[in-house]
N, C-alpha and C. Protein backbone atom coordinates (compact mmCIF):
# COMPACT_ATOMS: atom_id res chain seq x y z
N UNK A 1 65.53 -13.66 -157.08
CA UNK A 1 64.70 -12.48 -156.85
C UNK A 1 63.25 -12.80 -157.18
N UNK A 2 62.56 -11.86 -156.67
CA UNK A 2 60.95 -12.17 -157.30
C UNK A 2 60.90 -11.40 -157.92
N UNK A 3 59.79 -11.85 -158.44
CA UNK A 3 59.11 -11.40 -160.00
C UNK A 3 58.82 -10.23 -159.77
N UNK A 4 58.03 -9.47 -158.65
CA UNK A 4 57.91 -7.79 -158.33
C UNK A 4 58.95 -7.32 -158.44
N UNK A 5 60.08 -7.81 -157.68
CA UNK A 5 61.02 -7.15 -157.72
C UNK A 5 61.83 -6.98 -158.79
N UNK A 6 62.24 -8.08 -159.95
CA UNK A 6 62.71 -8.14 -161.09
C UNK A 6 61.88 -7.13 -162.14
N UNK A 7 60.29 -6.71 -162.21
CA UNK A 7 60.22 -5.91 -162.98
C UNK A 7 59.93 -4.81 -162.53
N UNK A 8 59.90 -4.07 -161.08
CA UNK A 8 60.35 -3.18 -160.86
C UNK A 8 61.70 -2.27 -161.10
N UNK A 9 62.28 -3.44 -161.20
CA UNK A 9 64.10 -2.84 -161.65
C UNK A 9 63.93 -3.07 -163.46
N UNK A 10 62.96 -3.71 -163.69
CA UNK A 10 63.07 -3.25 -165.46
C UNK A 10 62.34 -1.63 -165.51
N UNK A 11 61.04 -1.87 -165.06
CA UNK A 11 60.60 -0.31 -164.81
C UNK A 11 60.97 0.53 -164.84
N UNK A 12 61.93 0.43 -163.94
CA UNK A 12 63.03 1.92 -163.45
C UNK A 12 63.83 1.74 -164.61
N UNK A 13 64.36 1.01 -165.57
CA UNK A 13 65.32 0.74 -166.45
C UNK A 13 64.54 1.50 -167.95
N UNK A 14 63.38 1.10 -168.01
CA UNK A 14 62.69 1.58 -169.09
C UNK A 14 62.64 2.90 -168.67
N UNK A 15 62.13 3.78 -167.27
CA UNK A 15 62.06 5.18 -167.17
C UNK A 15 63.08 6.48 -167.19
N UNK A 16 64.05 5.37 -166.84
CA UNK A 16 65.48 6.20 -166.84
C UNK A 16 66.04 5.92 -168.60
N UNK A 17 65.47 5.45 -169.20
CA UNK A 17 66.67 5.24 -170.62
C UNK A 17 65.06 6.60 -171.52
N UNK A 18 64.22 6.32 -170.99
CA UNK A 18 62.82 7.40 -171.67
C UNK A 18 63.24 8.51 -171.13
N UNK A 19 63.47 9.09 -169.99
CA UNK A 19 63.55 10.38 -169.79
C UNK A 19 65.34 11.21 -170.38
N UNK A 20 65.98 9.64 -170.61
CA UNK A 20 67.39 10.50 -171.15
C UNK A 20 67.33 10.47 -172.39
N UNK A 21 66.46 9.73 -173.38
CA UNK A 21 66.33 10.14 -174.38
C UNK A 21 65.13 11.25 -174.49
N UNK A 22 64.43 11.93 -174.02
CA UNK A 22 63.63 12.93 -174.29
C UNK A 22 64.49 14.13 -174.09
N UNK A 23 65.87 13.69 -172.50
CA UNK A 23 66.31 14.84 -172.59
C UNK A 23 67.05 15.38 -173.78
N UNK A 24 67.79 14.11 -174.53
CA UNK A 24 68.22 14.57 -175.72
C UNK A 24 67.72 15.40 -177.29
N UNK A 25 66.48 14.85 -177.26
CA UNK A 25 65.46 15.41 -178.13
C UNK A 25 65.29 16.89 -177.91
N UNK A 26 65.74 17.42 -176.59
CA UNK A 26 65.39 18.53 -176.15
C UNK A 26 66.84 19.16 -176.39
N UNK A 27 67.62 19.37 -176.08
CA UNK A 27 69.09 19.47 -176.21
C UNK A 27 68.98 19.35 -177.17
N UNK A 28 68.88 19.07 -178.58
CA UNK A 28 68.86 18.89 -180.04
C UNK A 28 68.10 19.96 -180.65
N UNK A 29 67.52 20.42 -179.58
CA UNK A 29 66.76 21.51 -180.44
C UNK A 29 65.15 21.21 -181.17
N UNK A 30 65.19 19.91 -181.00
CA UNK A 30 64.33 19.49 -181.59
C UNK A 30 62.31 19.42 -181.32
N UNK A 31 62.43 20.02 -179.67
CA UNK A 31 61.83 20.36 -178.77
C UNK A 31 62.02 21.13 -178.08
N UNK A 32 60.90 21.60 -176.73
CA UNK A 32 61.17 21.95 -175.90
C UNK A 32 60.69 21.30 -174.37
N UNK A 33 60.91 21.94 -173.00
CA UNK A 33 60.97 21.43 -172.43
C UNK A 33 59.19 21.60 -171.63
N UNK A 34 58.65 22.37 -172.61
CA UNK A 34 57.05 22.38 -171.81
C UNK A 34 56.30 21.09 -171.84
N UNK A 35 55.35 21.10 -170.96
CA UNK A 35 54.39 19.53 -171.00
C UNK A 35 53.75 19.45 -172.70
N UNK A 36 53.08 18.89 -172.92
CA UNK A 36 52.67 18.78 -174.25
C UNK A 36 53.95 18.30 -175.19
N UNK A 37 55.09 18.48 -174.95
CA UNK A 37 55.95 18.53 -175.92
C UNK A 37 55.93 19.93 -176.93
N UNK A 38 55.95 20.96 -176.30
CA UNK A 38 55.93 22.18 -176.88
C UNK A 38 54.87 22.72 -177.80
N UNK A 39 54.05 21.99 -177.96
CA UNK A 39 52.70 21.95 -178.87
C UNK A 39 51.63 22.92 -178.53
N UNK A 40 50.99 23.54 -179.90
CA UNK A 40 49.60 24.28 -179.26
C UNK A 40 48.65 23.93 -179.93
């Protein structure tokens, strides 16, 4: 494979394991789901 292509598929690997752990953070109660991270 090439090199674009090899860290494009890490990319997607790092964005998908970040957004399922935020979803958990959220589901925990520990957050919410507004931009900011629930912050004012």
């Amino acid at each position: 494979m090439k090199l674009k292509a090899l860290l494009r598929i890490k990319l997607l690997e790092i964005f998908s394991l970040t957004k399922k752990v935020r979803k958990e953070i959220i589901e925990a109660g520990q957050d919410t789901e507004k931009p900011g991270f629930g912050r004012k």
